[in-house]
C-alpha atoms as a PDB file:
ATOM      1  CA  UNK A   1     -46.527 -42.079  41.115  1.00  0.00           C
ATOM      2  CA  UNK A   2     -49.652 -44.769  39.785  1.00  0.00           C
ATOM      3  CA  UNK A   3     -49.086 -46.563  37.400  1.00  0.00           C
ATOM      4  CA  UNK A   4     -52.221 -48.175  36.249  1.00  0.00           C
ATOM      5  CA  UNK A   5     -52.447 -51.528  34.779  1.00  0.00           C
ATOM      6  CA  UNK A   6     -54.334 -52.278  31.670  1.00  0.00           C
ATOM      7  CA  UNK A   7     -56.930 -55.183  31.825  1.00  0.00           C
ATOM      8  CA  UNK A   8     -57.648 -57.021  28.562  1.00  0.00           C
ATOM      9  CA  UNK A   9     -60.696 -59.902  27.977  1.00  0.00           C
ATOM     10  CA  UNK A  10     -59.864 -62.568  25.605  1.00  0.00           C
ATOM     11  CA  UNK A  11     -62.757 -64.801  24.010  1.00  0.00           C
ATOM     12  CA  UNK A  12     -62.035 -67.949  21.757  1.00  0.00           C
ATOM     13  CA  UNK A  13     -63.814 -70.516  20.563  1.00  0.00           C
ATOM     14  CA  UNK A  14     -61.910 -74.253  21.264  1.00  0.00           C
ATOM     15  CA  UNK A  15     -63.285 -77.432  19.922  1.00  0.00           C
ATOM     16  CA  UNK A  16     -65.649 -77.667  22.347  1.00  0.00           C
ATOM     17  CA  UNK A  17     -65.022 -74.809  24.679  1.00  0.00           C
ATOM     18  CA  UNK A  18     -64.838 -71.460  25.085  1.00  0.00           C
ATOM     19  CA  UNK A  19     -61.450 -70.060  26.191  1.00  0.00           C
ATOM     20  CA  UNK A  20     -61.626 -66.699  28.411  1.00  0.00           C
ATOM     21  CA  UNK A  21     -58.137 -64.860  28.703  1.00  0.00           C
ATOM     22  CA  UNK A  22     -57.639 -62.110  30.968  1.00  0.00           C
ATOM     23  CA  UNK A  23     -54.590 -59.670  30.721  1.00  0.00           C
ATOM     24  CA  UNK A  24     -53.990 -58.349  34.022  1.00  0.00           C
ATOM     25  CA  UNK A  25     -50.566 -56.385  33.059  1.00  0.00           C
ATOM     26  CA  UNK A  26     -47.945 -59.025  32.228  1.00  0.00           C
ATOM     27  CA  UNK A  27     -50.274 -61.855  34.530  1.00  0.00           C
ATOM     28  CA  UNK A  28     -52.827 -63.978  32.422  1.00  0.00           C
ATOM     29  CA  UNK A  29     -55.655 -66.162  33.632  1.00  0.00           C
ATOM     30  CA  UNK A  30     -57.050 -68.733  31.485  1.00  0.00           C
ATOM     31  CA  UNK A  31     -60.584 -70.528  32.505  1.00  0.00           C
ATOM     32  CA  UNK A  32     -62.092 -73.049  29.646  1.00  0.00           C
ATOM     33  CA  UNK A  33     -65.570 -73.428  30.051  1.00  0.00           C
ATOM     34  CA  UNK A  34     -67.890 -75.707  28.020  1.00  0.00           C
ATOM     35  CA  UNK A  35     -70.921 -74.766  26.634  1.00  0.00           C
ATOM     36  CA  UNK A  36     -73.362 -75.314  29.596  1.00  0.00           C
ATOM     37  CA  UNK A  37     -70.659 -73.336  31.543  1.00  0.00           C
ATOM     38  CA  UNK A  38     -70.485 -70.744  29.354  1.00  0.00           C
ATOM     39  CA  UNK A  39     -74.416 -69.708  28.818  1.00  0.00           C
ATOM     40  CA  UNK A  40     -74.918 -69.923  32.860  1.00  0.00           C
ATOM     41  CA  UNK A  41     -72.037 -67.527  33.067  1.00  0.00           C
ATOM     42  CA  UNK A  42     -73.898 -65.460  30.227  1.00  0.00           C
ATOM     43  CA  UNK A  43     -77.061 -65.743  32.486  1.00  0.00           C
ATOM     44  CA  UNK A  44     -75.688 -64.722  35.783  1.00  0.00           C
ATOM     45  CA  UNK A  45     -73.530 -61.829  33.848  1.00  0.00           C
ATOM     46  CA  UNK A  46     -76.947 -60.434  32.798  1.00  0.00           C
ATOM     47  CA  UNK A  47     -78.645 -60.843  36.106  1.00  0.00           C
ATOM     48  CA  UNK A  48     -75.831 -59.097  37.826  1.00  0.00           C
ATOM     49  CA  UNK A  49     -75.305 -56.361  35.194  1.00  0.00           C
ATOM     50  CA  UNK A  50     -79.592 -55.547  35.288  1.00  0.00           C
ATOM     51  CA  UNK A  51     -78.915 -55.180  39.104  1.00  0.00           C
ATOM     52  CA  UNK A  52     -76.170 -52.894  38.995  1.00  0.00           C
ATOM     53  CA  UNK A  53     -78.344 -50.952  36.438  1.00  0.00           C
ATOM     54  CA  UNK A  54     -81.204 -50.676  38.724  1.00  0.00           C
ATOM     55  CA  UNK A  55     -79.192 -50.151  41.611  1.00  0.00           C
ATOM     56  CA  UNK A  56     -77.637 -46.790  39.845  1.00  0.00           C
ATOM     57  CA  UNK A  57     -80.846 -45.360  39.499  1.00  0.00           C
ATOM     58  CA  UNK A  58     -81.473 -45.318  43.321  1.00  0.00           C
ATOM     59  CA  UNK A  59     -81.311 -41.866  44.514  1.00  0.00           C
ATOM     60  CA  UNK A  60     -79.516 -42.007  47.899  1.00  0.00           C
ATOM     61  CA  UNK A  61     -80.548 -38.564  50.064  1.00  0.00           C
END
């Protein structure tokens, strides 16, 4: 039997950070980023995400 495990992002703003919590069953993994972390994260996210878009619509015979 699988049991499957239930992942859970966390965003919160800190002073002057942003906190990212992940829930990985009962395991958590905290990064704090600051603000020039957090929009080049934001960029590569997109960039990555607009790949994996594009890469969908390749039909492979």
């Amino acid at each position: 039997m699988v049991h499957e495990i239930e992942r859970k992002i966390e965003l919160e703003i800190e002073r002057n950070r942003i906190r990212v919590s992940i829930f990985y069953g009962e395991d958590e993994q905290v990064i704090k980023l600051n603000i020039e972390e957090a929009r080049e994260l934001r960029k590569k996210l997109d960039k990555v995400l607009e790949d994996y878009s594009q890469r969908k619509q390749v039909r492979i015979d």
